[in-house]
C-alpha atoms as a PDB file:
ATOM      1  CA  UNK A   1    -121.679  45.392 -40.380  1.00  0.00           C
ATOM      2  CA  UNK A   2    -121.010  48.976 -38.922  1.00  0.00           C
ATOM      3  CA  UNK A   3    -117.608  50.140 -39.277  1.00  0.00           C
ATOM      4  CA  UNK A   4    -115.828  50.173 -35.361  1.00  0.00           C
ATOM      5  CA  UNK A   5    -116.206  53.252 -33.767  1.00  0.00           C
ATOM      6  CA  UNK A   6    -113.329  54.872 -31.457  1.00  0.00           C
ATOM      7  CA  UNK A   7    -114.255  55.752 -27.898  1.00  0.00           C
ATOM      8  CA  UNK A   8    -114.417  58.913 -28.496  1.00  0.00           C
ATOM      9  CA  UNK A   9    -116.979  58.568 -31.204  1.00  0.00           C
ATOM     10  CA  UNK A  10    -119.117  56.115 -29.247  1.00  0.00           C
ATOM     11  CA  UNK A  11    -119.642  58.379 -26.249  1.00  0.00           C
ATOM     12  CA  UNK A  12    -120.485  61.678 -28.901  1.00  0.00           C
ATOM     13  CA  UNK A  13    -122.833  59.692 -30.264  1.00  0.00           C
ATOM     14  CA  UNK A  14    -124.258  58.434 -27.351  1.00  0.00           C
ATOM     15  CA  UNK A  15    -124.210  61.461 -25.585  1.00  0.00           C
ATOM     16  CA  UNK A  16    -126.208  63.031 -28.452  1.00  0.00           C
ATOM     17  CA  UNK A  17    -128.505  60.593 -28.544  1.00  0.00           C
ATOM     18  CA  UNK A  18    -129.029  60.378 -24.709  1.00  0.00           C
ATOM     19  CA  UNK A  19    -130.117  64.883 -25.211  1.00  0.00           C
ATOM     20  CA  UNK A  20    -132.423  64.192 -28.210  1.00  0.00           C
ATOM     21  CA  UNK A  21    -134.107  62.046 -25.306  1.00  0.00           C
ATOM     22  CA  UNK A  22    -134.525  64.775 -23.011  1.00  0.00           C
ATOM     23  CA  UNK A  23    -132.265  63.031 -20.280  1.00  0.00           C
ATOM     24  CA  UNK A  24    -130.459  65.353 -18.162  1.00  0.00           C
ATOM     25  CA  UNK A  25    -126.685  64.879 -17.986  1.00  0.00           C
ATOM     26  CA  UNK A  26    -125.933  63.575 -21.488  1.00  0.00           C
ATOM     27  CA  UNK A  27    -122.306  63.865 -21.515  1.00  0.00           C
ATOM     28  CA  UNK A  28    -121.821  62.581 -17.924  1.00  0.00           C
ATOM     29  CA  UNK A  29    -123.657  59.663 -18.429  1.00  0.00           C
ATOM     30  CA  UNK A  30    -122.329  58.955 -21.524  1.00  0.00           C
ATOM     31  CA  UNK A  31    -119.006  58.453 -19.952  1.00  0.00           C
ATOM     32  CA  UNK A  32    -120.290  56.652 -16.650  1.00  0.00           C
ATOM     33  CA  UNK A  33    -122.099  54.260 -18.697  1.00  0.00           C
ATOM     34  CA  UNK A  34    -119.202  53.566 -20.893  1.00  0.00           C
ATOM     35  CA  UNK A  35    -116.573  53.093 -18.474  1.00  0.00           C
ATOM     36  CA  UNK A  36    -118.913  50.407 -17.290  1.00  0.00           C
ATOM     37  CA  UNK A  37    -119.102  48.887 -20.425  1.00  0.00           C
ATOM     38  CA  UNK A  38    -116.050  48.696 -20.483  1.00  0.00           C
ATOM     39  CA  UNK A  39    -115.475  47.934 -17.417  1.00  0.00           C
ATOM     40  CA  UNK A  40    -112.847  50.372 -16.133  1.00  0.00           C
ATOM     41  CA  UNK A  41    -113.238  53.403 -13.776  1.00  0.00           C
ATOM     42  CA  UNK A  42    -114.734  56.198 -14.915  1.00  0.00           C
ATOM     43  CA  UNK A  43    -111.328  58.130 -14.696  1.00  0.00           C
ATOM     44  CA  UNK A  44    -109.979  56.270 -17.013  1.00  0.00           C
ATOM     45  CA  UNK A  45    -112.017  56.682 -19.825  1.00  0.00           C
ATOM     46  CA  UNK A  46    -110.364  59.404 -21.809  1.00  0.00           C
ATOM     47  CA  UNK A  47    -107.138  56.806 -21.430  1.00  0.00           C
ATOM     48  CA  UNK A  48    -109.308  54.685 -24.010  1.00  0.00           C
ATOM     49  CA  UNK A  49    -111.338  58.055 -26.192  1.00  0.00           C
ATOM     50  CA  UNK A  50    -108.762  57.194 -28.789  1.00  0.00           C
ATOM     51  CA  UNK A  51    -108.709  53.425 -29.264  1.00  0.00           C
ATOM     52  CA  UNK A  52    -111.305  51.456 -31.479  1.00  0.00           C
ATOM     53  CA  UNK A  53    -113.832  49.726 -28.990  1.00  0.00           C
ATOM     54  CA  UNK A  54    -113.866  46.247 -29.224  1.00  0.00           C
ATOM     55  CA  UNK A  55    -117.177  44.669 -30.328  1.00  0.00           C
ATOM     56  CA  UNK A  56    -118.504  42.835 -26.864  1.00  0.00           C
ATOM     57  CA  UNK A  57    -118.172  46.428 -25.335  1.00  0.00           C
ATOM     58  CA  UNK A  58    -119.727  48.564 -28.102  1.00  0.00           C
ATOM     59  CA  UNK A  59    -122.614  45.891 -27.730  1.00  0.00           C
ATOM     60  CA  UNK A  60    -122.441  46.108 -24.126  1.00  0.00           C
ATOM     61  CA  UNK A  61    -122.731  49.918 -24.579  1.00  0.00           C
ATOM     62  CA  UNK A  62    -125.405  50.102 -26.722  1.00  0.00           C
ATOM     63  CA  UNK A  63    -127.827  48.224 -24.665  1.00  0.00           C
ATOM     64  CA  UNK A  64    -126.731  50.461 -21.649  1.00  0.00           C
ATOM     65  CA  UNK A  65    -127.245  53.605 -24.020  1.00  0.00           C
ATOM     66  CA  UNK A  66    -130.669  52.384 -25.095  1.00  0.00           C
ATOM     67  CA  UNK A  67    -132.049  51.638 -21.348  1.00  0.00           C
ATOM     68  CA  UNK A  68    -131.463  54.838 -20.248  1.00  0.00           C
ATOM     69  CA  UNK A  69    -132.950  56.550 -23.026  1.00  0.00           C
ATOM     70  CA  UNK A  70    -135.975  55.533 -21.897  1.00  0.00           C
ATOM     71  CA  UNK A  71    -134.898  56.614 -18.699  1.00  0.00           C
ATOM     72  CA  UNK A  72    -133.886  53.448 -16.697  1.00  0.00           C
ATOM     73  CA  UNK A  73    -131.665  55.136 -14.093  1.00  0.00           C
ATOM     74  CA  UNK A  74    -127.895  55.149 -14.183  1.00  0.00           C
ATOM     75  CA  UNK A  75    -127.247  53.826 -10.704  1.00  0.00           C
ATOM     76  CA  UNK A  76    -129.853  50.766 -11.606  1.00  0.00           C
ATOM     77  CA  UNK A  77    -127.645  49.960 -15.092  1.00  0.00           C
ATOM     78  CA  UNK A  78    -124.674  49.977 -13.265  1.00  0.00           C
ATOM     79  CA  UNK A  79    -125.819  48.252 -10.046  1.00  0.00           C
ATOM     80  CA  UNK A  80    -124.517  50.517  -7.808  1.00  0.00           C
ATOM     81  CA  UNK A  81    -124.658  54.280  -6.573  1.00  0.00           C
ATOM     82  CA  UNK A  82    -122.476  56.457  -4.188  1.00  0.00           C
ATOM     83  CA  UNK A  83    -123.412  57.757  -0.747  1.00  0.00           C
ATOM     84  CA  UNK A  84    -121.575  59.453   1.813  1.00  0.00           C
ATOM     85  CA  UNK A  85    -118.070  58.052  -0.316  1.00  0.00           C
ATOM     86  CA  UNK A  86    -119.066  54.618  -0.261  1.00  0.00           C
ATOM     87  CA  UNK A  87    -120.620  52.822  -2.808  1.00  0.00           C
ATOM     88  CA  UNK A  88    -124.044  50.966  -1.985  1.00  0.00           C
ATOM     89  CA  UNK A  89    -125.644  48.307  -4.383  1.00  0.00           C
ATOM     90  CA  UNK A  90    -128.549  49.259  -5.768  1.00  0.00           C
ATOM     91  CA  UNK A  91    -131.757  47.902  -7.525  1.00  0.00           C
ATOM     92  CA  UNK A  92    -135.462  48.966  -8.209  1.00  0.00           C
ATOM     93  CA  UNK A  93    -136.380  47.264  -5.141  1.00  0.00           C
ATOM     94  CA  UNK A  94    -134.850  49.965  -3.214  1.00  0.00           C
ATOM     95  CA  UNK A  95    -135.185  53.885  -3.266  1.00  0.00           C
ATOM     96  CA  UNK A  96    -131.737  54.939  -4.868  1.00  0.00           C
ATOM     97  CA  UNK A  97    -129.640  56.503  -2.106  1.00  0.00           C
ATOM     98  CA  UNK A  98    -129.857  60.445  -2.454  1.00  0.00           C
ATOM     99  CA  UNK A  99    -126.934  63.052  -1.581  1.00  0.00           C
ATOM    100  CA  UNK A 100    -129.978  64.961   0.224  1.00  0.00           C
ATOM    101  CA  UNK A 101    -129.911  62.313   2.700  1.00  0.00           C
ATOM    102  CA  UNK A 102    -126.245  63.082   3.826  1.00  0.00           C
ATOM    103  CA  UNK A 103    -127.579  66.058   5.788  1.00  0.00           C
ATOM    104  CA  UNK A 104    -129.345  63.311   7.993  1.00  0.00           C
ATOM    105  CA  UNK A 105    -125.987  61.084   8.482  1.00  0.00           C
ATOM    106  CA  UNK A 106    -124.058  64.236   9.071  1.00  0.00           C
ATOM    107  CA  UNK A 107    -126.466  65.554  12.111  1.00  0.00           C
ATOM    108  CA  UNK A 108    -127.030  62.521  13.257  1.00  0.00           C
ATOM    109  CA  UNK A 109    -122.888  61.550  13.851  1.00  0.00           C
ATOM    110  CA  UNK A 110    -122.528  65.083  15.785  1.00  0.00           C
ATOM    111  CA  UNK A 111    -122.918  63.159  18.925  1.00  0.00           C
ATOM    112  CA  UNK A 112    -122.650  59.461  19.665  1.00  0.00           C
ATOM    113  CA  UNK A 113    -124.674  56.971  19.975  1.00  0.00           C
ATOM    114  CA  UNK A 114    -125.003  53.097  20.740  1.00  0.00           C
ATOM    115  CA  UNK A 115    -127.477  51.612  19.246  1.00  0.00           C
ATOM    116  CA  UNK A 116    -129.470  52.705  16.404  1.00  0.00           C
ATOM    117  CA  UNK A 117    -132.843  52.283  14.519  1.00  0.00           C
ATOM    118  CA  UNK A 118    -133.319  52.807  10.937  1.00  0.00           C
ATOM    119  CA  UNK A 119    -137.128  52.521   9.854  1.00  0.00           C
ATOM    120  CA  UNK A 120    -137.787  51.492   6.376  1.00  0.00           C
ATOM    121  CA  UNK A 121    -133.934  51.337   5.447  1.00  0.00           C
ATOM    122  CA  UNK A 122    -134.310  50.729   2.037  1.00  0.00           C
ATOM    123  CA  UNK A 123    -130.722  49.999   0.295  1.00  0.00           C
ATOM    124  CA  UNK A 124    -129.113  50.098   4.062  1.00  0.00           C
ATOM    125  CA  UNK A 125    -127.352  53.212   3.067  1.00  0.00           C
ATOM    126  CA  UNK A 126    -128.656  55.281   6.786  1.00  0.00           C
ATOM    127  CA  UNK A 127    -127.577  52.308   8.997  1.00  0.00           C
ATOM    128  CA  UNK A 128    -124.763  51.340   7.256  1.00  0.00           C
ATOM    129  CA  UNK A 129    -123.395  54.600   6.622  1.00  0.00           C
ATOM    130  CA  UNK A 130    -123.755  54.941  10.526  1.00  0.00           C
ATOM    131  CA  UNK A 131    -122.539  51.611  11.968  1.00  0.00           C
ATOM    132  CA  UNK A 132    -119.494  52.214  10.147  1.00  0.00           C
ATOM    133  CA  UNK A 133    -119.048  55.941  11.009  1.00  0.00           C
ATOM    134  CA  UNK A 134    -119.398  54.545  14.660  1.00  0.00           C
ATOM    135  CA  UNK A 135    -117.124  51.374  15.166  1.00  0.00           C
ATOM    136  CA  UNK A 136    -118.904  50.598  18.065  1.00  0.00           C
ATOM    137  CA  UNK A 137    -122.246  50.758  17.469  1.00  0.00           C
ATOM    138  CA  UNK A 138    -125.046  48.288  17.074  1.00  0.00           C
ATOM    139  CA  UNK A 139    -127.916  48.724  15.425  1.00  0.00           C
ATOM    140  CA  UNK A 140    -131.524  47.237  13.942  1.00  0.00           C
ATOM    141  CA  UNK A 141    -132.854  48.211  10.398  1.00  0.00           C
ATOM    142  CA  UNK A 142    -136.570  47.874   9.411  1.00  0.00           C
ATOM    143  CA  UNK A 143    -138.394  47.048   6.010  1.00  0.00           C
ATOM    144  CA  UNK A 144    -141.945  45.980   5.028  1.00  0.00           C
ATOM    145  CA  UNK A 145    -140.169  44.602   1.677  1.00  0.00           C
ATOM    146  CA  UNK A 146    -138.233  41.609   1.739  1.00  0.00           C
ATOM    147  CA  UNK A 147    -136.277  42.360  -1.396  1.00  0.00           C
ATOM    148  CA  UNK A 148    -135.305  45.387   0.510  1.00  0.00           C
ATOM    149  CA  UNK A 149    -133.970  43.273   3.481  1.00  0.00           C
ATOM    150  CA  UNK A 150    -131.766  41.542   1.205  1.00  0.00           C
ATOM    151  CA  UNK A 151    -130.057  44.378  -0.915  1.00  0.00           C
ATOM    152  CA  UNK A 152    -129.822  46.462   2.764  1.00  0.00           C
ATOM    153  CA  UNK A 153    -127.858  42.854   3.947  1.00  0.00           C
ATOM    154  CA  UNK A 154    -125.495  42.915   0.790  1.00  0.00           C
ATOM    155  CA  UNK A 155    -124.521  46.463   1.607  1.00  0.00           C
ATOM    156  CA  UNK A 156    -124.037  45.585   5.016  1.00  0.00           C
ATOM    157  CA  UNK A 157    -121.909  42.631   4.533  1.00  0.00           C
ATOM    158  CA  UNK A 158    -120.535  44.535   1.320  1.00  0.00           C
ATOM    159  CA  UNK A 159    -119.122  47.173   3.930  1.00  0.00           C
ATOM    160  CA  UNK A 160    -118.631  45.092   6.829  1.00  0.00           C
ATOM    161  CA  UNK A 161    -121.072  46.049   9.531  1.00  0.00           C
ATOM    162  CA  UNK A 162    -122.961  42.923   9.864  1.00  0.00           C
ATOM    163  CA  UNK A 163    -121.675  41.499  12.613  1.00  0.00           C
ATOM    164  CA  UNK A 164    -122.993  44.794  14.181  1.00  0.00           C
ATOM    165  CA  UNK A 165    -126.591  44.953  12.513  1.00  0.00           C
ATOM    166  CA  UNK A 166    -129.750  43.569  12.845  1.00  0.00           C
ATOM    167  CA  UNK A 167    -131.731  43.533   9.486  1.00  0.00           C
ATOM    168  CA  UNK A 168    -135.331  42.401   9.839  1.00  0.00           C
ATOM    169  CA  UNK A 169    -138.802  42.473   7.900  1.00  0.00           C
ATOM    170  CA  UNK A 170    -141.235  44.565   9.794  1.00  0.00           C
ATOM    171  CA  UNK A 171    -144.054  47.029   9.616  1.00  0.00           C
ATOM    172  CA  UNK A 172    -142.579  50.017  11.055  1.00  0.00           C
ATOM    173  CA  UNK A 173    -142.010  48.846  14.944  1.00  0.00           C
ATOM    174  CA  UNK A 174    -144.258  45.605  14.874  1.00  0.00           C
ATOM    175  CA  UNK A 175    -140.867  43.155  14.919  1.00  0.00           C
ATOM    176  CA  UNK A 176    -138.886  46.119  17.025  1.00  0.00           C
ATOM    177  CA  UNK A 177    -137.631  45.089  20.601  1.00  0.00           C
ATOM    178  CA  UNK A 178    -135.835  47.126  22.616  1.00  0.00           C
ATOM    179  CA  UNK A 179    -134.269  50.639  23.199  1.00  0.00           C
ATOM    180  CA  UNK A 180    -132.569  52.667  21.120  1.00  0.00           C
ATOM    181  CA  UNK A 181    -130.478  56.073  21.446  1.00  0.00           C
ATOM    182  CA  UNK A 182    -130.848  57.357  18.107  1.00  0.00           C
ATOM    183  CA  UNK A 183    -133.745  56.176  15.817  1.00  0.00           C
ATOM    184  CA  UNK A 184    -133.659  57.568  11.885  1.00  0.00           C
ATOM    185  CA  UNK A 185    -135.795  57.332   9.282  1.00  0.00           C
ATOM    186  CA  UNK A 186    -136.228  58.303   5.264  1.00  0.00           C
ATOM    187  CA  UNK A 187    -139.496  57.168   5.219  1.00  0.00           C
ATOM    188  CA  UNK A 188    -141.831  57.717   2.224  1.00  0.00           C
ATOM    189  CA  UNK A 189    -143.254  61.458   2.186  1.00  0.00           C
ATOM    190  CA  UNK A 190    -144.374  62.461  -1.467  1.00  0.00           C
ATOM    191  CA  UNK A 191    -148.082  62.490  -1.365  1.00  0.00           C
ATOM    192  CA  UNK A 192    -150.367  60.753  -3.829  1.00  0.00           C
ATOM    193  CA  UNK A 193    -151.665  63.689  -6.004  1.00  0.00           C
ATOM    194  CA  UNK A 194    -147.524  64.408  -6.247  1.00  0.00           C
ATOM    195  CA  UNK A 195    -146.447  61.631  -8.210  1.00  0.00           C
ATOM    196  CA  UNK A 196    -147.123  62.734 -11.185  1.00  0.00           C
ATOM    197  CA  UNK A 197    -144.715  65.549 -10.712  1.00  0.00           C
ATOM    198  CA  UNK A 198    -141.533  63.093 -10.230  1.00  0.00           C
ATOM    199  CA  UNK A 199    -139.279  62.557 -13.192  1.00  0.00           C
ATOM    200  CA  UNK A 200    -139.573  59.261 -15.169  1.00  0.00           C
ATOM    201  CA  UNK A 201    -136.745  57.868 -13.544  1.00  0.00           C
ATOM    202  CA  UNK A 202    -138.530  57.893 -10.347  1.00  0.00           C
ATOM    203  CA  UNK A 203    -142.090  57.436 -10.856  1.00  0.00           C
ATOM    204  CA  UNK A 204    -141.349  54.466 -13.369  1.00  0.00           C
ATOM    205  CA  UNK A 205    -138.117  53.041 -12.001  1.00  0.00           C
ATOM    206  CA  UNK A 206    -138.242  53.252  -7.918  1.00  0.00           C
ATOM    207  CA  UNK A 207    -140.464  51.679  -5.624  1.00  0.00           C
ATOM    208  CA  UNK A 208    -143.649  53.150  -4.893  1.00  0.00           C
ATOM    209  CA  UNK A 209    -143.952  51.635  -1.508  1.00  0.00           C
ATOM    210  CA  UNK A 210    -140.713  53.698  -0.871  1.00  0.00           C
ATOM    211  CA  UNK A 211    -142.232  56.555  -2.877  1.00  0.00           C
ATOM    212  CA  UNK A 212    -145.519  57.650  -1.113  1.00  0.00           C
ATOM    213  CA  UNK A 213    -147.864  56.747   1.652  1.00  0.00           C
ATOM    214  CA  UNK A 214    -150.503  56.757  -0.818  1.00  0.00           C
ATOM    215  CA  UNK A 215    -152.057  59.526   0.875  1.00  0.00           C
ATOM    216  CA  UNK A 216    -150.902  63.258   1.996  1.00  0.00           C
ATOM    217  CA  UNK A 217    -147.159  61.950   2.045  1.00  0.00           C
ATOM    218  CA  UNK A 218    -147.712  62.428   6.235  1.00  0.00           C
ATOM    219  CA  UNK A 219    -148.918  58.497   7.325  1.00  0.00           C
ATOM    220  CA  UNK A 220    -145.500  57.385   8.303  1.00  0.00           C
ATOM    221  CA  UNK A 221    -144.704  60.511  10.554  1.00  0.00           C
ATOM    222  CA  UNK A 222    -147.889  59.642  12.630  1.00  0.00           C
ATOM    223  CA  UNK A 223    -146.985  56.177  13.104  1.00  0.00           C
ATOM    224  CA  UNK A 224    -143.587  56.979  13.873  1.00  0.00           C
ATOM    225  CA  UNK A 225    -144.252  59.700  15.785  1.00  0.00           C
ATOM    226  CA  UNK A 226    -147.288  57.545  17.916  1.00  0.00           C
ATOM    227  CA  UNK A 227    -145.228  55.049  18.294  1.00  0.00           C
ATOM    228  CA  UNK A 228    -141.602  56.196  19.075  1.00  0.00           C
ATOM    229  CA  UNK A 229    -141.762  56.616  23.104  1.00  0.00           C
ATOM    230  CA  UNK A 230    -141.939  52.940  23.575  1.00  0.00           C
ATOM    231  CA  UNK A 231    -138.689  52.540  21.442  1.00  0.00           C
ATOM    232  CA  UNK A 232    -136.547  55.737  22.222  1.00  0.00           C
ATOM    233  CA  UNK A 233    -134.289  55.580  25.082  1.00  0.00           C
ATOM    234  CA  UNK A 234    -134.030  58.464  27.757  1.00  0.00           C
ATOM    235  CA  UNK A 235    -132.649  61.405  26.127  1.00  0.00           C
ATOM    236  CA  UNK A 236    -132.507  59.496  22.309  1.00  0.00           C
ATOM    237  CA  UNK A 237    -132.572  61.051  19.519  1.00  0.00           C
ATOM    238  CA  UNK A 238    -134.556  61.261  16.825  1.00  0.00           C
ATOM    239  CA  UNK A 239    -134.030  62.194  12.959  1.00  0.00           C
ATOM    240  CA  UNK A 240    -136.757  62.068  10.331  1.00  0.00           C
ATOM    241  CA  UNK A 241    -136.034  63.093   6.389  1.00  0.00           C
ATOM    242  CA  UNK A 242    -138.966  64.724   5.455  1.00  0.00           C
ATOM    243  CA  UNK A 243    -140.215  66.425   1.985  1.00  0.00           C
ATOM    244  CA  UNK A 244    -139.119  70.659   1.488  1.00  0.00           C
ATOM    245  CA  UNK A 245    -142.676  71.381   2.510  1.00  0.00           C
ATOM    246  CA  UNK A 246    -143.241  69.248   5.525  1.00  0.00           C
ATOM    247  CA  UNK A 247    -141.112  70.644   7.974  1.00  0.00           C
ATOM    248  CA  UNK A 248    -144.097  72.495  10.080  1.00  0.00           C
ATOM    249  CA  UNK A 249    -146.568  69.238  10.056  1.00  0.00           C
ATOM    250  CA  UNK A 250    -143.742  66.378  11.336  1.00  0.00           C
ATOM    251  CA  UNK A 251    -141.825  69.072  14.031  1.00  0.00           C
ATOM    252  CA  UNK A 252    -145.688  69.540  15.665  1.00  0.00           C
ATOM    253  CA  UNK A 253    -146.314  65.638  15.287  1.00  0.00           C
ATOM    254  CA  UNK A 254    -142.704  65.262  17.395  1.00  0.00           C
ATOM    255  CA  UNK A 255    -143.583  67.766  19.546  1.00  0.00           C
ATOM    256  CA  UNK A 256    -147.387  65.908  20.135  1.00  0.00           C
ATOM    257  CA  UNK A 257    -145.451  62.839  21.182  1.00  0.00           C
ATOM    258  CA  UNK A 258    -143.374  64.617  23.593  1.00  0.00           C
ATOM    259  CA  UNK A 259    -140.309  65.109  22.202  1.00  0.00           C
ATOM    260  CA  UNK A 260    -138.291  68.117  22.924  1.00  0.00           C
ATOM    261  CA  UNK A 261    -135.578  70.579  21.473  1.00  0.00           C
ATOM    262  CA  UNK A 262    -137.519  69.875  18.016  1.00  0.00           C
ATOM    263  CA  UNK A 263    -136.039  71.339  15.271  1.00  0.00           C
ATOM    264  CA  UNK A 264    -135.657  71.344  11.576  1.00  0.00           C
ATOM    265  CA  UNK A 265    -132.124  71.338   9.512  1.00  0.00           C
ATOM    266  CA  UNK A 266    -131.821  72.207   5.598  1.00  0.00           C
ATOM    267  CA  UNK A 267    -129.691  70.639   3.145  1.00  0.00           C
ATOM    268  CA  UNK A 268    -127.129  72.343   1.458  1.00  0.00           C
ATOM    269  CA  UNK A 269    -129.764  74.102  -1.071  1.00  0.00           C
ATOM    270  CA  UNK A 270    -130.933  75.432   1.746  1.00  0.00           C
ATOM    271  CA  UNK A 271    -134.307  73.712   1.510  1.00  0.00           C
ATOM    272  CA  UNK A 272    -135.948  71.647   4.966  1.00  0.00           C
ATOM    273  CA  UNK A 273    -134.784  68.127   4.480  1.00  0.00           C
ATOM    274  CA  UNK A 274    -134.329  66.680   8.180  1.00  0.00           C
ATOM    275  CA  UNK A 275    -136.560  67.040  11.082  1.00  0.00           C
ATOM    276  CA  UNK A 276    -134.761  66.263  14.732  1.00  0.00           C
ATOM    277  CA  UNK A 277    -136.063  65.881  18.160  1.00  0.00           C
ATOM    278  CA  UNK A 278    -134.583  64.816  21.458  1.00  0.00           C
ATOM    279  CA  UNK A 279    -136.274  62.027  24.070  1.00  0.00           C
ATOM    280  CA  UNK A 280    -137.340  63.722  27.725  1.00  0.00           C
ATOM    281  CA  UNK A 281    -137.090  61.070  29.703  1.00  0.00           C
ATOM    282  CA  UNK A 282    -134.678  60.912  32.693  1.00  0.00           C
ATOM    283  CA  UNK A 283    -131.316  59.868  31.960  1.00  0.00           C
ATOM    284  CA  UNK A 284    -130.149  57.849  33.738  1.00  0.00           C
ATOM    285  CA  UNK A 285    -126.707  56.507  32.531  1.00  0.00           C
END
């Protein structure tokens, strides 16, 4: 039987081995992983560095330690991953939620809106992030998967918009009635032959479908973009994540479908993240 091991010791060692692995991060997810072991906060880890760890959590920690040396993602060991400084639950049904994706929630809240469209919503993070930025919004969330539906309704219950939102299964618009005054997506843009550039926590751990379009990483812009003017409401809005090299290709499929003041906004690494456009109907409120 091995000898206990203090806190301290545990997370060195798992740390080290989580390097030899090649996984980026060692030492921080050496300590998320054990504070979830544990079961405490993060924060409080260093409380316990010191103190033996008691057998149920050095076993808990080990099989935690050993998934993601093989590169099972953090957020998916732990159930659950930040966004926009609330904390969504999380699975490999769902893409994880990315900080990149903040850019879109941030342009997206500079002016308000009523009712809101989220295509392919994944984990809920867009809508839900949104419905409870604006108290008195509505709003309808899409998903071809079902499992996605459900973990995008946990989140929404989990953060209590769902009086306020409409979660259904749907290819793109086909179950979509109705007008809406902002419509967002984070659809999937990596294109086939690009796959094999994603790191193993991706490619092996996320959902394809959420992944790529199985094609030039462009499909779900030109149904969006084909079909948007029968959804978007006079003078909507419209904001599309799209992949750093993509910004040209959606802002001219936006601008096909008659969409005005098209534009593209970068992240904070200055890279093209979210592509924008505004309805030109007459508004009439």
């Amino acid at each position: 039987m091995n000898a206990p091991q203090t806190a301290a010791q545990a997370m060195a060692a798992a740390a080290a081995r989580l390097r030899a692995a090649g996984v980026p991060d060692p030492a921080r997810d050496a300590r998320v992983l054990l504070a979830h072991a544990a079961r405490i906060e993060a924060s409080r880890v260093t409380l316990i560095a010191p103190e033996d760890l008691a057998p149920e959590i050095a076993e808990r920690y080990e099989q935690l330690i050993a998934l993601r040396a093989i590169r099972v993602p953090v957020s998916h060991l732990i159930g659950e991953r930040e966004f926009y400084g609330r904390r969504f639950k999380v699975s490999g049904d769902v893409l994880d939620p990315r900080p990149e994706t903040e850019c879109l929630i941030e342009a997206a809240l500079a002016e308000p809106f009523s009712r809101v469209l989220d295509l392919g919503l994944g984990s809920g993070c867009i809508l839900v992030t949104l419905l409870a930025e604006q108290a008195d919004a509505t709003g309808v969330g899409v998903d071809l998967s079902e499992a996605a539906c459900l973990q995008a309704s946990a989140n929404a219950v989990l953060h209590r918009v769902e009086p306020r939102a409409e979660i259904l299964q749907s290819d793109w618009f086909s179950a979509v009635e109705g007008q809406f005054d902002l419509i967002v997506s984070n659809p999937p843009y990596i294109a086939l032959d690009e796959m094999s550039d994603l790191s193993d926590e991706v490619r092996g751990h996320e959902p394809e479908l959420a992944l790529t379009d199985g094609g030039d990483g462009l499909g779900a812009y030109r149904v969006i973009a084909a079909e948007l003017g029968g959804y978007l409401a006079p003078q909507g809005r419209v904001f599309l994540e799209i992949g750093p090299t993509q910004g040209a290709a959606v802002s001219d499929l936006l601008l096909s479908a008659g969409l005005k003041e098209v534009r593209i906004i970068q992240d904070l690494d200055g890279r093209d993240r979210v592509v924008c456009g505004r309805g030109c109907g007459e508004n009439t409120s």
